[in-house]
Protein backbone atom coordinates (compact mmCIF):
# COMPACT_ATOMS: atom_id res chain seq x y z
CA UNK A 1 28.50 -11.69 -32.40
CA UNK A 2 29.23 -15.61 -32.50
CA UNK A 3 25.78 -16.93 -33.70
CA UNK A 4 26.26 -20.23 -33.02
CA UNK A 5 27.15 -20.08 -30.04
CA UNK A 6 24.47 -17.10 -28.62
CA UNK A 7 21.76 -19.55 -30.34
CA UNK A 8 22.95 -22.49 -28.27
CA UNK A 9 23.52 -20.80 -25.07
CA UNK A 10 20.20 -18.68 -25.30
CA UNK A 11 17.73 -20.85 -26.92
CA UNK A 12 17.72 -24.05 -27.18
CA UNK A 13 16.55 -23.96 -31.18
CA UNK A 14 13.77 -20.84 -30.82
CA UNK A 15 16.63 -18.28 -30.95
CA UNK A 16 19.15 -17.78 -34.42
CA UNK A 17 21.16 -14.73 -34.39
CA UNK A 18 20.84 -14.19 -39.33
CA UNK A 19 19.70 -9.21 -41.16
CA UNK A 20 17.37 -5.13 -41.92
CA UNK A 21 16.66 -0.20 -42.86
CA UNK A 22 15.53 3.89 -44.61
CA UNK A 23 14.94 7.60 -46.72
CA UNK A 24 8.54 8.97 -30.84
CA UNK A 25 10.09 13.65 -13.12
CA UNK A 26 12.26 13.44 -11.52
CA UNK A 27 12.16 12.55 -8.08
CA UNK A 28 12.26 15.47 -5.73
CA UNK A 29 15.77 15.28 -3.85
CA UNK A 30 17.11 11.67 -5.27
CA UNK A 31 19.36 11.47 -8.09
CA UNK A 32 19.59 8.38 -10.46
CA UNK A 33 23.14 5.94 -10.16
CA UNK A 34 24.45 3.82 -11.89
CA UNK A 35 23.76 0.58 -10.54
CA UNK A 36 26.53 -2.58 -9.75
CA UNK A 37 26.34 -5.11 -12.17
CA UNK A 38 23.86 -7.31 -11.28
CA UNK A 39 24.97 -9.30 -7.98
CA UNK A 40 23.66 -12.96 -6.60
CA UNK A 41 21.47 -15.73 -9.01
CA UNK A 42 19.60 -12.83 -10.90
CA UNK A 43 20.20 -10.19 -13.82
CA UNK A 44 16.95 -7.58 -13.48
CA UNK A 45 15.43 -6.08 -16.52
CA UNK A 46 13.21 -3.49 -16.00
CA UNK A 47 9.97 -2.80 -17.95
CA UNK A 48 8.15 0.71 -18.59
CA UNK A 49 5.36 1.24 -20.53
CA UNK A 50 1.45 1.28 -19.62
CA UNK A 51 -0.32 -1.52 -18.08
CA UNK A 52 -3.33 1.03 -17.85
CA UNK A 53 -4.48 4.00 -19.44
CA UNK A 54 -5.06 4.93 -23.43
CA UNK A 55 -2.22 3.11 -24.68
CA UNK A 56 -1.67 0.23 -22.08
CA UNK A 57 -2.89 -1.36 -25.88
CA UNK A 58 1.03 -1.08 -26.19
CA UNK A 59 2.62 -1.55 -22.97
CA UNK A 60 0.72 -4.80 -22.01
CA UNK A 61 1.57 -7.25 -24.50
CA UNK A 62 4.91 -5.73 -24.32
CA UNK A 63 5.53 -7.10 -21.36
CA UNK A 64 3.47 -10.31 -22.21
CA UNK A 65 6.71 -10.71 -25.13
CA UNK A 66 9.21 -10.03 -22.29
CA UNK A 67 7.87 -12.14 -19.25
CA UNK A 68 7.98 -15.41 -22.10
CA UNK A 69 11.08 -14.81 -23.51
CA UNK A 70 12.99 -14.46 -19.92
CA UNK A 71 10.95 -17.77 -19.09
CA UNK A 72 12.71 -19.16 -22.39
CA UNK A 73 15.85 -18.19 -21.55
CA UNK A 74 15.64 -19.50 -17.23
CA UNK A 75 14.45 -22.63 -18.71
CA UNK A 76 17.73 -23.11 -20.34
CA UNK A 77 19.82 -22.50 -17.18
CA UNK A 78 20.05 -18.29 -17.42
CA UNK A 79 22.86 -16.56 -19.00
CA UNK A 80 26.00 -17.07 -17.66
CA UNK A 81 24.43 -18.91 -14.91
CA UNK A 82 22.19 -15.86 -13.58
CA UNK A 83 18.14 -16.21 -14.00
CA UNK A 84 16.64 -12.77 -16.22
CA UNK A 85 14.30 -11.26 -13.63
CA UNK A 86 11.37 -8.98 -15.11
CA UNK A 87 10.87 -5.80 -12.60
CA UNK A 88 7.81 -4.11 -14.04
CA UNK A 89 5.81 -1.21 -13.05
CA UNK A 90 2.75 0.99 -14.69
CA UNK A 91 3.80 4.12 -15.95
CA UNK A 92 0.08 5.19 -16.97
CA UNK A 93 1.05 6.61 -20.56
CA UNK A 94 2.04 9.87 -18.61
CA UNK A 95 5.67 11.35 -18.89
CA UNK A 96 5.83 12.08 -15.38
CA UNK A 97 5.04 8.96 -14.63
CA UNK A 98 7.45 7.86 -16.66
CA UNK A 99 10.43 9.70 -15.92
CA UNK A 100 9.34 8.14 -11.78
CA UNK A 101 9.21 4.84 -13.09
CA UNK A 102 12.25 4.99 -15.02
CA UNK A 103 14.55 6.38 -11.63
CA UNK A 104 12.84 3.83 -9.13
CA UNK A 105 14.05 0.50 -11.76
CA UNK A 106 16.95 2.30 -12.13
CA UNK A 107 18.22 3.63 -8.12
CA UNK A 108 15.38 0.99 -6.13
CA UNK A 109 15.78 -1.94 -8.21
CA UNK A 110 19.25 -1.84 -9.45
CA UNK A 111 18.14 -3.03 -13.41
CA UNK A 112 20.92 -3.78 -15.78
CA UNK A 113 18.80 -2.54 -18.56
CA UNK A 114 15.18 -1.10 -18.78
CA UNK A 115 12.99 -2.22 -21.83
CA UNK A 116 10.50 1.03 -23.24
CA UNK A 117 8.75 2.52 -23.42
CA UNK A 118 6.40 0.98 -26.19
CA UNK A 119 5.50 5.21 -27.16
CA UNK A 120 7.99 7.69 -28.52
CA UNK A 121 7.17 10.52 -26.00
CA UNK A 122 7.89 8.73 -23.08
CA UNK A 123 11.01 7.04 -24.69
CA UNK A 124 12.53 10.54 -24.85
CA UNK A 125 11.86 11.42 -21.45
CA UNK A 126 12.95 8.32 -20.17
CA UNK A 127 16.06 8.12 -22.02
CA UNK A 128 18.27 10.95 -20.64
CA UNK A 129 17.67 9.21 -17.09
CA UNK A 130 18.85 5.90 -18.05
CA UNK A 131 21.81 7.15 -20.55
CA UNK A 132 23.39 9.68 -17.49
CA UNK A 133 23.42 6.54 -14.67
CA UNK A 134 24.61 4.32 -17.56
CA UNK A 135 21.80 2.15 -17.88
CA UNK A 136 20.88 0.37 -20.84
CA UNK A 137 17.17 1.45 -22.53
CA UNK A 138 16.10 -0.47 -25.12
CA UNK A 139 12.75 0.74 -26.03
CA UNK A 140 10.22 -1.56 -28.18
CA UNK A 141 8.03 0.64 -29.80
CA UNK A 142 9.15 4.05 -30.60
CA UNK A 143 9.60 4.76 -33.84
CA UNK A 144 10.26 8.70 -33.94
CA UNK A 145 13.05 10.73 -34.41
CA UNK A 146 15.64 11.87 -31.62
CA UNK A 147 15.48 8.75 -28.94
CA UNK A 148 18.97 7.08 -30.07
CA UNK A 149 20.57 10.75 -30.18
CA UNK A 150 20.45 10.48 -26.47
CA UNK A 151 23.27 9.04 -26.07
CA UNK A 152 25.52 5.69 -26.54
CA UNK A 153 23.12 3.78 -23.31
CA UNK A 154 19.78 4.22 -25.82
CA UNK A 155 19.17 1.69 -28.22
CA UNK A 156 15.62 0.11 -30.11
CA UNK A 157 14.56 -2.87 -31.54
CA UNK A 158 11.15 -1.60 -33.95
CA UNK A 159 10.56 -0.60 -37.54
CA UNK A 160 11.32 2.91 -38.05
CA UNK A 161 9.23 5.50 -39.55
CA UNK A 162 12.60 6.28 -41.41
CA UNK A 163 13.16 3.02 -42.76
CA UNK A 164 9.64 2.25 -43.44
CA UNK A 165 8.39 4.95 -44.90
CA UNK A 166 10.38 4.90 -47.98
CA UNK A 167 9.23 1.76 -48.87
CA UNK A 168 5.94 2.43 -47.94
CA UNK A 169 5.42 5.05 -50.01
CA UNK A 170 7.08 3.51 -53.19
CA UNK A 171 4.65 0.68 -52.71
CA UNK A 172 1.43 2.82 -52.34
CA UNK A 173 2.67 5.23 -55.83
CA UNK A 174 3.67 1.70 -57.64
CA UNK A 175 1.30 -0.34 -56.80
CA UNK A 176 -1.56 0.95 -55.49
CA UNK A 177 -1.31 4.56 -57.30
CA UNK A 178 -2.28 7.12 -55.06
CA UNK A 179 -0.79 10.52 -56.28
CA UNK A 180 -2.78 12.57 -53.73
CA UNK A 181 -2.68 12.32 -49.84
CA UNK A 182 -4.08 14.28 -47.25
CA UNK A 183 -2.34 14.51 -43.88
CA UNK A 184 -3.03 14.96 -40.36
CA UNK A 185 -0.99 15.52 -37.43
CA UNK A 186 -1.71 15.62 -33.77
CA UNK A 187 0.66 18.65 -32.80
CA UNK A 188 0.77 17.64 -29.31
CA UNK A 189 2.51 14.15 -29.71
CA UNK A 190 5.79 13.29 -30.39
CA UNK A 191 5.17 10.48 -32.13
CA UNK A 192 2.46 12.27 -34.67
CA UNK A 193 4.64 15.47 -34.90
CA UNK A 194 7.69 12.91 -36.36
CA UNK A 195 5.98 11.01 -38.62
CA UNK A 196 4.39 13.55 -40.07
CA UNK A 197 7.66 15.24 -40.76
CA UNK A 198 9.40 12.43 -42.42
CA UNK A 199 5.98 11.26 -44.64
CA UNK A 200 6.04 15.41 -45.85
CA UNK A 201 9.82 14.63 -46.82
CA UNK A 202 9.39 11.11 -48.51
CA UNK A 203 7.14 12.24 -50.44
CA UNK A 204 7.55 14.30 -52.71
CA UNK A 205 10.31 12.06 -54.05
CA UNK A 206 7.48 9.02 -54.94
CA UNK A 207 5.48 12.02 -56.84
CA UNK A 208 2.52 11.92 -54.31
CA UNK A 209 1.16 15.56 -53.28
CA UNK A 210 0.29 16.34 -49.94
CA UNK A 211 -2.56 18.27 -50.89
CA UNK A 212 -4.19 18.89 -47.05
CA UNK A 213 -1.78 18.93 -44.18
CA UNK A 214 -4.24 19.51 -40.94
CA UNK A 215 -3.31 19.81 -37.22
CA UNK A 216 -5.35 18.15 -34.14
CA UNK A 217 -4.27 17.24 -31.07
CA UNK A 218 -4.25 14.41 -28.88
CA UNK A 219 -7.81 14.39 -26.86
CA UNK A 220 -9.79 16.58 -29.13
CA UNK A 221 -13.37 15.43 -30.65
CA UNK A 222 -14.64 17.38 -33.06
CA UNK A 223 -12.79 17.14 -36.56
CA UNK A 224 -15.75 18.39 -38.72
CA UNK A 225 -13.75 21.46 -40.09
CA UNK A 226 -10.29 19.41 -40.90
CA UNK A 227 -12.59 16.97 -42.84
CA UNK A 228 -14.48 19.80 -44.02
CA UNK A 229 -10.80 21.17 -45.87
CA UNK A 230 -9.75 17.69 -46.94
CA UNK A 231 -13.27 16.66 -48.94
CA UNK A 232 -12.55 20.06 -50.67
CA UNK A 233 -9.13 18.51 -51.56
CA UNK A 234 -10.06 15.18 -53.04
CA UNK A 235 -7.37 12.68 -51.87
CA UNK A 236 -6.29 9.04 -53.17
CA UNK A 237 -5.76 8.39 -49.26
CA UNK A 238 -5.76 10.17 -45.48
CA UNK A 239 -2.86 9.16 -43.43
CA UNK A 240 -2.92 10.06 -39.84
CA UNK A 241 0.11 9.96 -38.15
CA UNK A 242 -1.33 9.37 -34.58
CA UNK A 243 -2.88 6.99 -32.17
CA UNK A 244 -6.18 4.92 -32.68
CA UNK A 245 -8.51 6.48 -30.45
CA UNK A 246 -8.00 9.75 -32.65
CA UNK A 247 -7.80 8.00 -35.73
CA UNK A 248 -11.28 5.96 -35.38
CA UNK A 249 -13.09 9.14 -34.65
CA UNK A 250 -11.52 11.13 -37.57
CA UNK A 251 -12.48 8.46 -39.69
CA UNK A 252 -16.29 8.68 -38.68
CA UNK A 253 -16.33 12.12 -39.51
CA UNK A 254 -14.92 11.15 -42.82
CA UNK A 255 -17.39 8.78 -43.27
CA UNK A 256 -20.00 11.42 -42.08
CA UNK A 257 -19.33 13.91 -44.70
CA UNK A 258 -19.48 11.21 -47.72
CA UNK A 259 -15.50 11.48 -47.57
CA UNK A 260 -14.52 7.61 -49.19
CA UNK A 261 -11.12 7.55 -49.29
CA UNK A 262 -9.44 4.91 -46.53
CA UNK A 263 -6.78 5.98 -43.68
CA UNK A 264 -3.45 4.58 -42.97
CA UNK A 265 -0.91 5.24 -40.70
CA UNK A 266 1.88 3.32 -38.09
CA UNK A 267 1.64 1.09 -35.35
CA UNK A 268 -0.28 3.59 -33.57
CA UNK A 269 -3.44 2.75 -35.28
CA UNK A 270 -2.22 -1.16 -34.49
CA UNK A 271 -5.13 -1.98 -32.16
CA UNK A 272 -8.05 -3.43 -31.71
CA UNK A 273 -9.33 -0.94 -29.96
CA UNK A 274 -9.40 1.47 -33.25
CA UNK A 275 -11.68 -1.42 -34.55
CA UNK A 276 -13.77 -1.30 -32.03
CA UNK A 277 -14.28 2.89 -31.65
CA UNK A 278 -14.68 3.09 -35.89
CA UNK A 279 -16.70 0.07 -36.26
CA UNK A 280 -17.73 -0.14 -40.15
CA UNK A 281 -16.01 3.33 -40.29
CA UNK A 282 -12.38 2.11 -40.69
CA UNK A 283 -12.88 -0.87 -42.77
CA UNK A 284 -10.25 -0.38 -45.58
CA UNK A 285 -8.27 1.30 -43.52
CA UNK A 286 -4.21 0.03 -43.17
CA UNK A 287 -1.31 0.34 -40.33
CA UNK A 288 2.43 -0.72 -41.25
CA UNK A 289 3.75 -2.41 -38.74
CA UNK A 290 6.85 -4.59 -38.55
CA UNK A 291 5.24 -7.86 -37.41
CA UNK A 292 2.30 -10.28 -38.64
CA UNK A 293 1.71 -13.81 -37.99
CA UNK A 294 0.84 -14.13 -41.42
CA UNK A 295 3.58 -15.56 -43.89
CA UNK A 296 6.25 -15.98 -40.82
CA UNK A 297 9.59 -16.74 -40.97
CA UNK A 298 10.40 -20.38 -39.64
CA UNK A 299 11.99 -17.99 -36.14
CA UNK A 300 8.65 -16.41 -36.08
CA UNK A 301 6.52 -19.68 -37.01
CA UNK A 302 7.89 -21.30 -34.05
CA UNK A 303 7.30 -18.08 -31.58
CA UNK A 304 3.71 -17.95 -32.69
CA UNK A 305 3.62 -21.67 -31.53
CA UNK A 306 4.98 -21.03 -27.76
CA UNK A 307 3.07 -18.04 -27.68
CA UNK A 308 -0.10 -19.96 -28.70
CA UNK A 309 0.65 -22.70 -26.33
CA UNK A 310 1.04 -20.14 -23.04
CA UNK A 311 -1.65 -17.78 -24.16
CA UNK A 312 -4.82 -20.64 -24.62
CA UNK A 313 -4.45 -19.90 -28.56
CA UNK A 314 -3.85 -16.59 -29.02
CA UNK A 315 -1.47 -15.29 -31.63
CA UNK A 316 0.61 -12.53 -30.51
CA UNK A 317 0.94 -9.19 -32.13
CA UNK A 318 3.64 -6.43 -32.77
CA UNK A 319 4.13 -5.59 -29.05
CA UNK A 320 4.43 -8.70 -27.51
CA UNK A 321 7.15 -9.68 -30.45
CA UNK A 322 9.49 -6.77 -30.01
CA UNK A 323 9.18 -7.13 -26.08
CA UNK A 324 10.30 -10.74 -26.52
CA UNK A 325 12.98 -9.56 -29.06
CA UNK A 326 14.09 -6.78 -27.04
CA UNK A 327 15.13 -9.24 -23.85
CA UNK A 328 16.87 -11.68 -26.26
CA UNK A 329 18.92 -8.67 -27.80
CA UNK A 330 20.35 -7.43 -24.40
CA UNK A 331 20.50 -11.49 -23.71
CA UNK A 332 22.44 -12.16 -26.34
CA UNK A 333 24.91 -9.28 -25.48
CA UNK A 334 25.64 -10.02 -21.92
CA UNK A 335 26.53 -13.69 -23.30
CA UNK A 336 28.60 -12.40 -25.99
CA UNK A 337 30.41 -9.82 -23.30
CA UNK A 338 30.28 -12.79 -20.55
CA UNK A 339 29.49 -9.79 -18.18
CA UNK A 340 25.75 -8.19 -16.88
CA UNK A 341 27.56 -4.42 -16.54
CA UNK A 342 25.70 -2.49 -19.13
CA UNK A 343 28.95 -0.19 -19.34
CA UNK A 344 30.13 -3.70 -20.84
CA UNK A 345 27.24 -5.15 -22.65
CA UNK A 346 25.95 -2.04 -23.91
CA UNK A 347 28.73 -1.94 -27.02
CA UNK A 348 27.59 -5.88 -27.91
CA UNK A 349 24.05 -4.45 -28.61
CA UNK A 350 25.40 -1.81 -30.73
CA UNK A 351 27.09 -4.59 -32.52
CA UNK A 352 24.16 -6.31 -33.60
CA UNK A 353 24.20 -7.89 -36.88
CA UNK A 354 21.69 -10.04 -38.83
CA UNK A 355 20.28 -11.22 -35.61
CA UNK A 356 16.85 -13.11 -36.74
CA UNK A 357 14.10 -11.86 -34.28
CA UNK A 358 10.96 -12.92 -34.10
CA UNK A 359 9.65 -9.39 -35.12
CA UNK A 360 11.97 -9.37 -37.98
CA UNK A 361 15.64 -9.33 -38.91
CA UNK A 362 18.03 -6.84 -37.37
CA UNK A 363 20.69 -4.81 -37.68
CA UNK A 364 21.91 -1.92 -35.58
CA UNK A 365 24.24 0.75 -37.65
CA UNK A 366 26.79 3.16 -36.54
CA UNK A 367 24.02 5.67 -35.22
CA UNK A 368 22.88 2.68 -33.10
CA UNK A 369 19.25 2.76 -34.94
CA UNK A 370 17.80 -0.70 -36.27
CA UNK A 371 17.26 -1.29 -39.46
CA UNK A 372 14.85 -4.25 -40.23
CA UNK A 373 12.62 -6.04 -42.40
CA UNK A 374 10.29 -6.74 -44.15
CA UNK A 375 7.50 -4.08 -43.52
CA UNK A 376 4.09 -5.42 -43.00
CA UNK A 377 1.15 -3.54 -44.51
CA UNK A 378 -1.94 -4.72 -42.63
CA UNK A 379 -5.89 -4.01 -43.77
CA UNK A 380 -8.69 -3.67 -41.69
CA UNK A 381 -11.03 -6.52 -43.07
CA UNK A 382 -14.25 -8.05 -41.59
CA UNK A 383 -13.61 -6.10 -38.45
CA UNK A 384 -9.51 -7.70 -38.13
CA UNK A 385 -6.59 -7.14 -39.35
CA UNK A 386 -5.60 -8.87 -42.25
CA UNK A 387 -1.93 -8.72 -44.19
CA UNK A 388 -2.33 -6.77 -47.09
CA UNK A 389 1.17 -6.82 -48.41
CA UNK A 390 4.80 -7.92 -47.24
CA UNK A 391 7.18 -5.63 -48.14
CA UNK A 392 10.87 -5.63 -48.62
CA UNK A 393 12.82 -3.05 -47.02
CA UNK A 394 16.18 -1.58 -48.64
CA UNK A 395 19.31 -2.95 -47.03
CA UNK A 396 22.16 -0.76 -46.34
């Protein structure tokens, strides 16, 4: 890609394209098309993810990061003198839902490119509709394995468990010196099920034991006997490779049996709401994510700004930075391509080099997945999130 000129065209200063990497229904009687390349003054961009429901904590702010980066990018006369439209809908956190959503943006709406879903399940069902009408997906969120694999239409902007987990776990047998983890997975999630997977490979190369490996599922409330098994165990640390509304209640059973040790796990536990459901019972406890506000870049410094300025103070948080990043990515290809046909555009994304997002630096490889950095270890402190280390992720 020609920085320069993407950055000048795009951004007006808030956008420079500089670098990232490793070790989540069809409708009855229609079938999905590809759509024209986007005719008259606008290019639509679909969004999917929740807006309510259990993990709307994603999907919102998601499309909070989208709706101000398309704003950006109108204010500065478009791309190639078309206006970014946002078309967004609620897909509830349900596949089925999803897999709706994802044919109506696609055959009703006529989007260029659809942005999500935040979660890894709904990624994967979404992704075989949008790669077989030629549609470009970009999800920003889902970090498990076999959503690029799709096909050549499916690309993401997030930290990968892949990448991060590596580096993750060299950090926590380095510097923090935990040698024995428990593990628990909830069997009925993509996301969890993934994770899980590549934290059970990982590590056995950093010399950490997995010396409890339990199964839950999504929904379930009673975790007295998997806590039961792991205080037997005596672990450095429990990581729990699922969402927060699991992970707070796990950890006040922990807490209930005299169990000490702290959890930590991925973006899924990346919400206030787990705060609020463990109360004192998930103090200590750490997500990696790949954004904080803390120690930004001067790309990230100056989103934190806008995003303060249009949100009455509020600093954003992981979601709403890859949703902005995610619309400046397929921006920044249908500039470099001068065309709005994803058949086009689509090979400009999977050309991305260095390009400095606000949620970190990125690179997409051969296989089309990101790699990206740094990896940000946050801490559950006085009831918020607080950076608890910045770390640097290997660079192939």
């Amino acid at each position: 890609m020609n920085v320069k000129k993407i950055a000048a065209l795009l951004l007006a200063g808030l956008l420079v394209l500089p670098l990232a990497t490793g070790c989540k229904k069809k409708e009855e009687g229609k079938t999905e098309e590809a759509p024209k390349a986007a005719a008259g003054n606008t290019i639509k961009i679909g969004f999917l993810g929740a807006l309510t429901g259990d993990v709307a904590m994603f999907g919102a702010p998601t499309l909070v990061g989208m709706k101000m980066a398309a704003d950006e990018i109108n204010a500065t006369g478009g791309i190639n003198g078309k206006k970014i439209e946002i078309v967004e809908a609620d897909d509830r956190g349900d596949k089925q839902e999803g897999a709706s959503v994802t044919q109506k943006l696609i055959s009703r709406d006529n989007v260029v490119a659809i942005v999500g879903d935040p979660t890894t399940g709904i990624t994967k069902v979404a992704a075989p509709i949008a790669q077989k009408a030629q549609v470009v997906l970009l999800s920003a969120g889902s970090t498990g394995t076999g959503v690029v694999e799709v096909g050549d239409y499916i690309y993401r902007d997030t930290l990968l468990d892949s990448v991060a987990i590596p580096a993750l776990l060299d950090y926590y047998a380095k510097n923090l010196k935990f040698k024995k983890m428990a593990m628990i997975t909830s069997d009925n999630n993509d996301y969890s099920v993934g994770m899980s997977q590549l934290f059970r490979d990982c590590a056995r190369g950093d010399g950490i034991e997995i010396v409890a490996d339990e199964k839950i599922k999504d929904g379930d409330k009673d975790f007295s006997a998997q806590m039961t098994n792991i205080k037997a165990k005596k672990p450095d640390i429990l990581f729990y490779s699922g969402y927060y509304t699991e992970g707070a209640l796990l950890m006040k059973e922990a807490r209930k049996q005299g169990i000490k040790v702290n959890m930590f796990g991925g973006d899924g536990l990346f919400s206030p709401e787990f705060i609020k459901l463990g109360g004192e019972a998930v103090e200590g406890s750490m997500a990696y994510v790949g954004f904080s506000p803390e120690q930004a870049s001067p790309v990230t410094a100056r989103f934190i700004e806008a995003f303060k300025a249009k949100n009455n103070g509020a600093l954003p948080g992981l979601f709403d930075a890859q949703g902005y990043d995610a619309v400046k990515l397929i921006a920044a290809a249908i500039v470099t391509t001068k065309s709005n046909d994803p058949k086009v555009f689509k090979d400009a994304i999977a050309k991305t080099k260095n390009f400095e997002g606000v949620s970190g630096t990125i690179t997409i490889r051969n296989n089309r997945e990101p790699t990206k950095s740094p990896l940000y270890l946050l801490e559950v402190r006085g009831g918020k999130y607080i950076l608890k280390a910045k770390i640097p992720v290997k660079m192939d």
